[in-house]
Protein backbone atom coordinates (compact mmCIF):
# COMPACT_ATOMS: atom_id res chain seq x y z
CA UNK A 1 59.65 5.60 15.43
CA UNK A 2 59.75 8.10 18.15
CA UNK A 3 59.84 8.39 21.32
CA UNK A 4 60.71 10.85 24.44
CA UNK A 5 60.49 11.73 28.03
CA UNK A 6 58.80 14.68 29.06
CA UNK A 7 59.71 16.90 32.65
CA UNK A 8 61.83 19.54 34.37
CA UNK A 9 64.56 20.43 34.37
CA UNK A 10 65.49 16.31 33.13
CA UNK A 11 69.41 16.51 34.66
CA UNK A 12 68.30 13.03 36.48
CA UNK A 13 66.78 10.93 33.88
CA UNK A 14 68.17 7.68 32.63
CA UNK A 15 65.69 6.94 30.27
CA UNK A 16 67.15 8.16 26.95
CA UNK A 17 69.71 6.00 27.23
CA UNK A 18 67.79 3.02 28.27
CA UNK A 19 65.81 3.22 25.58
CA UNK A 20 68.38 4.09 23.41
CA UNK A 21 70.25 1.00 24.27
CA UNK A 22 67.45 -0.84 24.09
CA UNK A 23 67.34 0.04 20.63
CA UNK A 24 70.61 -0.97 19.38
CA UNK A 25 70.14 -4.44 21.14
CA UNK A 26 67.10 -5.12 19.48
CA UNK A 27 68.36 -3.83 15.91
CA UNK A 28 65.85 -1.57 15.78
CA UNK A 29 66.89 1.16 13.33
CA UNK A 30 65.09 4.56 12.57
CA UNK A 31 64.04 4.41 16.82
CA UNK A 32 64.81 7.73 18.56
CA UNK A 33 64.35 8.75 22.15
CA UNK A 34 65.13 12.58 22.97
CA UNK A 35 64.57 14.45 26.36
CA UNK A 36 62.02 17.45 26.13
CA UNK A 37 62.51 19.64 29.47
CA UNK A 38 59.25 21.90 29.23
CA UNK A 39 59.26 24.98 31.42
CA UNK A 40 56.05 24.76 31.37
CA UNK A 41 52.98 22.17 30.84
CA UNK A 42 51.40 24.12 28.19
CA UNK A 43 54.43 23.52 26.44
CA UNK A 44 53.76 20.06 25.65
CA UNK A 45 50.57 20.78 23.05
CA UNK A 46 53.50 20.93 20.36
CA UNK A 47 54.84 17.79 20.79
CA UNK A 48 51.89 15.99 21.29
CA UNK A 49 50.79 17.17 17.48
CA UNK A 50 53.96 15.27 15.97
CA UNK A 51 54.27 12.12 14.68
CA UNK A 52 55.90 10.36 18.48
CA UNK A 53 54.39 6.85 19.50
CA UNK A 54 55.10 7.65 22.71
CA UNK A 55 56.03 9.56 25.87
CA UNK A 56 57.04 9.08 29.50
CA UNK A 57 56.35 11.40 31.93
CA UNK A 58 58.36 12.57 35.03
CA UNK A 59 58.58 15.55 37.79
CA UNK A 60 56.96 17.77 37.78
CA UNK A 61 54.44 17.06 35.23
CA UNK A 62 52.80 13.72 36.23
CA UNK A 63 49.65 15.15 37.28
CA UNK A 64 49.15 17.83 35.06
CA UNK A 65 49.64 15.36 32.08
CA UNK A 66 45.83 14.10 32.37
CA UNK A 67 44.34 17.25 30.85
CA UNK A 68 46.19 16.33 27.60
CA UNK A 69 44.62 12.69 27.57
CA UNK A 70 41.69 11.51 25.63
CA UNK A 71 41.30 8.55 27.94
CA UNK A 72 43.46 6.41 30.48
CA UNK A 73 44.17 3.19 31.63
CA UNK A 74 41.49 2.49 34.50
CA UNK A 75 44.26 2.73 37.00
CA UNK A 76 44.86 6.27 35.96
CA UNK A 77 41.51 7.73 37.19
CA UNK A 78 41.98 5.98 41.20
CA UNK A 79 45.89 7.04 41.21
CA UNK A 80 45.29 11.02 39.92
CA UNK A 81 48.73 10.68 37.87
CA UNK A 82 50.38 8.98 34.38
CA UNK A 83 53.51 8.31 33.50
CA UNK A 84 53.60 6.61 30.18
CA UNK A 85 51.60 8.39 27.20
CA UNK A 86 51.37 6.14 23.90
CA UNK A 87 49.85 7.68 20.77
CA UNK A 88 46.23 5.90 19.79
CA UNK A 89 45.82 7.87 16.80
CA UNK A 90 44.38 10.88 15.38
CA UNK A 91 46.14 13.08 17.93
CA UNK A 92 44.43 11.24 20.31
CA UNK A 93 46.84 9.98 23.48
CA UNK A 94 46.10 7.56 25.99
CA UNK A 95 47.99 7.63 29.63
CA UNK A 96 48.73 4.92 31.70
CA UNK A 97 50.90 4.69 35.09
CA UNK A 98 53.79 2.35 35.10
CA UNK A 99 55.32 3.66 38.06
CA UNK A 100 52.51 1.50 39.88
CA UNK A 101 53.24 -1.97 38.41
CA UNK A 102 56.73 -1.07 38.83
CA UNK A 103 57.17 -0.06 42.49
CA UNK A 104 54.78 -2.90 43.13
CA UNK A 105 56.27 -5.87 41.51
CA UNK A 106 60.04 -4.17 43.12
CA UNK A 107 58.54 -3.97 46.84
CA UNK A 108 56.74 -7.51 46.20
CA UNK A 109 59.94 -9.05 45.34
CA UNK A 110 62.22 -6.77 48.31
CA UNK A 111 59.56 -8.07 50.73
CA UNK A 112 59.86 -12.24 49.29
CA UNK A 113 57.72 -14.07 52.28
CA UNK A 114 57.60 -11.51 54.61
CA UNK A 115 54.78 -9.96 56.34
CA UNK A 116 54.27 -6.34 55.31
CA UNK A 117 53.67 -3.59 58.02
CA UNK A 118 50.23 -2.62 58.90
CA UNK A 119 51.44 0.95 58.26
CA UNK A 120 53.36 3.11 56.11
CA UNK A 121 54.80 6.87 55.96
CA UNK A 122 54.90 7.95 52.05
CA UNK A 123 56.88 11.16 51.99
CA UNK A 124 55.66 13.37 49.51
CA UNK A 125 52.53 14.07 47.67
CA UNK A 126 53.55 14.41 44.16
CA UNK A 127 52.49 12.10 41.51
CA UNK A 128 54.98 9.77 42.40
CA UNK A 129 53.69 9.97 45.57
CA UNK A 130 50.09 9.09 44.02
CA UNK A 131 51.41 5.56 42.73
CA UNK A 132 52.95 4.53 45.56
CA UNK A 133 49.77 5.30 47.77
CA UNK A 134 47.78 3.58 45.47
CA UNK A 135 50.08 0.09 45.67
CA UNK A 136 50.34 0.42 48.99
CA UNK A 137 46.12 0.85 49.56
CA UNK A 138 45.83 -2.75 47.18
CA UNK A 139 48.45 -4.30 49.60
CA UNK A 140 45.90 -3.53 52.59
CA UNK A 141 48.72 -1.29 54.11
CA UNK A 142 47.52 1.88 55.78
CA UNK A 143 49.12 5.23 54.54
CA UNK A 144 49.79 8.24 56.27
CA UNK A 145 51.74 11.34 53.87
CA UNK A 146 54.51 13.18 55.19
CA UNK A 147 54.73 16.97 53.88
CA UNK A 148 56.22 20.13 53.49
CA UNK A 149 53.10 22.11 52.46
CA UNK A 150 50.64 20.65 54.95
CA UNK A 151 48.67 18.23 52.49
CA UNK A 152 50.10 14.93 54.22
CA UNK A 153 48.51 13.50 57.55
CA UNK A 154 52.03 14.69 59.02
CA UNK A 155 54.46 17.38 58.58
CA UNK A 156 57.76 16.64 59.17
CA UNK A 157 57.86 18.16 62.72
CA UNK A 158 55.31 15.84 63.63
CA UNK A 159 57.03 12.98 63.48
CA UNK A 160 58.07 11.76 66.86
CA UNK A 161 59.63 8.40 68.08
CA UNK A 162 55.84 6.81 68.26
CA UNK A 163 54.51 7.64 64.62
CA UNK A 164 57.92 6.08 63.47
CA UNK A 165 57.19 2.88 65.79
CA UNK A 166 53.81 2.95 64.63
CA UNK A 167 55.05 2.98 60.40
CA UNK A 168 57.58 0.45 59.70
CA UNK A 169 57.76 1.14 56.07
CA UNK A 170 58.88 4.48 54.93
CA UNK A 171 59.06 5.39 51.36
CA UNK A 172 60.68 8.68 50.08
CA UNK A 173 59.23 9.73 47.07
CA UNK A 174 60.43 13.33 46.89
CA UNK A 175 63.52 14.24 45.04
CA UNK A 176 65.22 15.27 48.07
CA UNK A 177 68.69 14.03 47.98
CA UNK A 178 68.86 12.96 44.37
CA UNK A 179 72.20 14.17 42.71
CA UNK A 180 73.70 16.68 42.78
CA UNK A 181 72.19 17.45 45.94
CA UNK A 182 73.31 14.29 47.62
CA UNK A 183 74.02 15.79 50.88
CA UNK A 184 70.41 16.43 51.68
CA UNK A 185 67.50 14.25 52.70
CA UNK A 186 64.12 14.65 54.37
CA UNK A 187 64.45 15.17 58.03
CA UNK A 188 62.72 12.32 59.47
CA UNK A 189 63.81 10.88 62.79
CA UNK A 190 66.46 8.61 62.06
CA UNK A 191 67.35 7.94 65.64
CA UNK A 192 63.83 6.55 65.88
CA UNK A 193 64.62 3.94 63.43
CA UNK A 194 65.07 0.34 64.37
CA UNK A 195 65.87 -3.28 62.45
CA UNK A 196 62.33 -3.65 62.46
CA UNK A 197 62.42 -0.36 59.62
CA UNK A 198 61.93 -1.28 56.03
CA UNK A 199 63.46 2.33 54.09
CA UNK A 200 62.59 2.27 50.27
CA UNK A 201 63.88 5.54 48.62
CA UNK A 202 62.25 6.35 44.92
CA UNK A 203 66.06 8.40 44.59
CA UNK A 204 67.80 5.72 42.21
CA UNK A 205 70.93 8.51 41.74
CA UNK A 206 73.16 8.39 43.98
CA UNK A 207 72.22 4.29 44.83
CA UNK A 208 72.45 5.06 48.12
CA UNK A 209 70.92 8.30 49.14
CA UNK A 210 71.56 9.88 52.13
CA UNK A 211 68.20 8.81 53.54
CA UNK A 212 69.15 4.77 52.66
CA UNK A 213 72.58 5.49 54.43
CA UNK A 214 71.53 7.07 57.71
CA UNK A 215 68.50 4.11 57.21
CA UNK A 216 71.20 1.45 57.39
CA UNK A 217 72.96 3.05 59.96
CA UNK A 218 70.13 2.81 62.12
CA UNK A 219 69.76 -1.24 61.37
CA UNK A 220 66.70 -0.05 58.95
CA UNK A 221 66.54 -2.42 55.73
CA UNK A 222 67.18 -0.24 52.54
CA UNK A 223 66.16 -0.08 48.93
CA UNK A 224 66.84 2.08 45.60
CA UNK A 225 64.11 2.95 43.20
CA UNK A 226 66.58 1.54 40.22
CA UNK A 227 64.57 -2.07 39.90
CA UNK A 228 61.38 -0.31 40.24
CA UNK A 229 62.61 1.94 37.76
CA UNK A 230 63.77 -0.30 35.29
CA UNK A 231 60.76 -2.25 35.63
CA UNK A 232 57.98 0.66 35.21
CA UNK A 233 60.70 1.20 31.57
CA UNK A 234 60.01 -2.35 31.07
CA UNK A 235 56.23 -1.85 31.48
CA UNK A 236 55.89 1.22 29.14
CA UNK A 237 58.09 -0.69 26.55
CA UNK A 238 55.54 -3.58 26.10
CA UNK A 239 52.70 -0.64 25.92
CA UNK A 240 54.29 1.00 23.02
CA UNK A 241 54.91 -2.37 21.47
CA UNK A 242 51.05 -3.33 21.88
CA UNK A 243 50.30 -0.34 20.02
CA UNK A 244 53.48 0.10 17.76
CA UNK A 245 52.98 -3.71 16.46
CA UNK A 246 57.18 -3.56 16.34
């Protein structure tokens, strides 16, 4: 049974050994889980012909994915990204996005009892980005996006001491920081930032990212995107299983 994660350039992924080690715990001989780095999308038609149950899908490709799908988890279509592919048969591939369920059920259980902001900064526009908006939208929190390229409500200039009193949650879902760049971050205004600040960084290498650390600094409280990762794994396991019937 086969399995892999598609992206580029792959130097931050932990999933091949997650699965892999999920693997050996279960006993599960003849499982394999490789890393394809494409250079480019088009690049993917080749390994979609072969004989893998199933994919996951990271930066930069989580958008561009959905041309390859022959249909999608209903989530898929609203969100405008996928994340997990699973084989349905007769070269046919299905998408769904796991990155969803898992960044919800993470921020759900980082939150516990308390009340969420009205308002959130999301930090990026990729399809990570996409996910996040989407949990955030069910949760009744408002989203404004942060960006380099002038696609977000804000660019990063913009942000002033009252749009960071006005957005309690931030969430970085760009790759900025992530190792081994770990002396970067996005330039937010982290002198704006008060105990009142809830910082959630997607970044899950280094565990605390330069954004988390300057976060805490300011009294801000901080999370890693490991649980969420691990859970959106989780989530893409039991797809593959529903369809794999292992």
């Amino acid at each position: 049974m086969k399995f892999g994660l598609i992206g580029y350039p792959l130097t931050h992924s932990f999933s091949k050994e997650y699965f892999e080690t999920k693997f050996q715990t279960l006993g599960l001989q003849g499982f394999t889980y490789d890393n394809f780095p494409l250079a480019a999308i088009e690049d993917v038609t080749p390994l979609l012909e072969q004989d893998f149950l199933g994919f996951n899908v990271t930066i930069p490709y989580k958008e561009q994915i959905l041309q390859f799908l022959s249909e999608s988890d209903p989530a898929v279509p609203s969100i405008g990204a996928a994340n997990t592919l699973v084989n349905t048969g007769s070269g046919s591939w299905k998408g769904y996005n796991t990155d969803a369920t898992g960044f919800q059920e993470s921020l759900l259980g980082w939150f516990g009892s308390e009340k969420f902001p009205d308002a959130a900064l999301v930090l990026g526009t990729g399809g990570a980005s996409k996910a996040v908006v989407y949990v955030l939208k069910q949760l009744g929190i408002e989203v404004s996006l942060v960006s380099r390229h002038f696609k977000g409500k804000y660019s990063y200039a913009e942000l002033n001491r009252q749009v960071m009193e006005d957005h309690l949650l931030i969430i970085n879902t760009t790759p900025v920081g992530q190792f081994p760049h770990i002396d970067q971050c996005p330039e937010i205004p982290f002198a704006a930032l008060t105990q009142e600040h809830w910082l959630f960084d997607l970044i899950y290498n280094p565990g605390n990212s330069l954004f988390l650390t300057r976060g805490e600094q300011a009294g801000a409280r901080i999370k890693n995107g490991l649980e969420m990762l691990r859970l959106q794994a989780d989530h893409a396991w039991a797809i593959w299983k529903s369809y794999g019937k292992f």
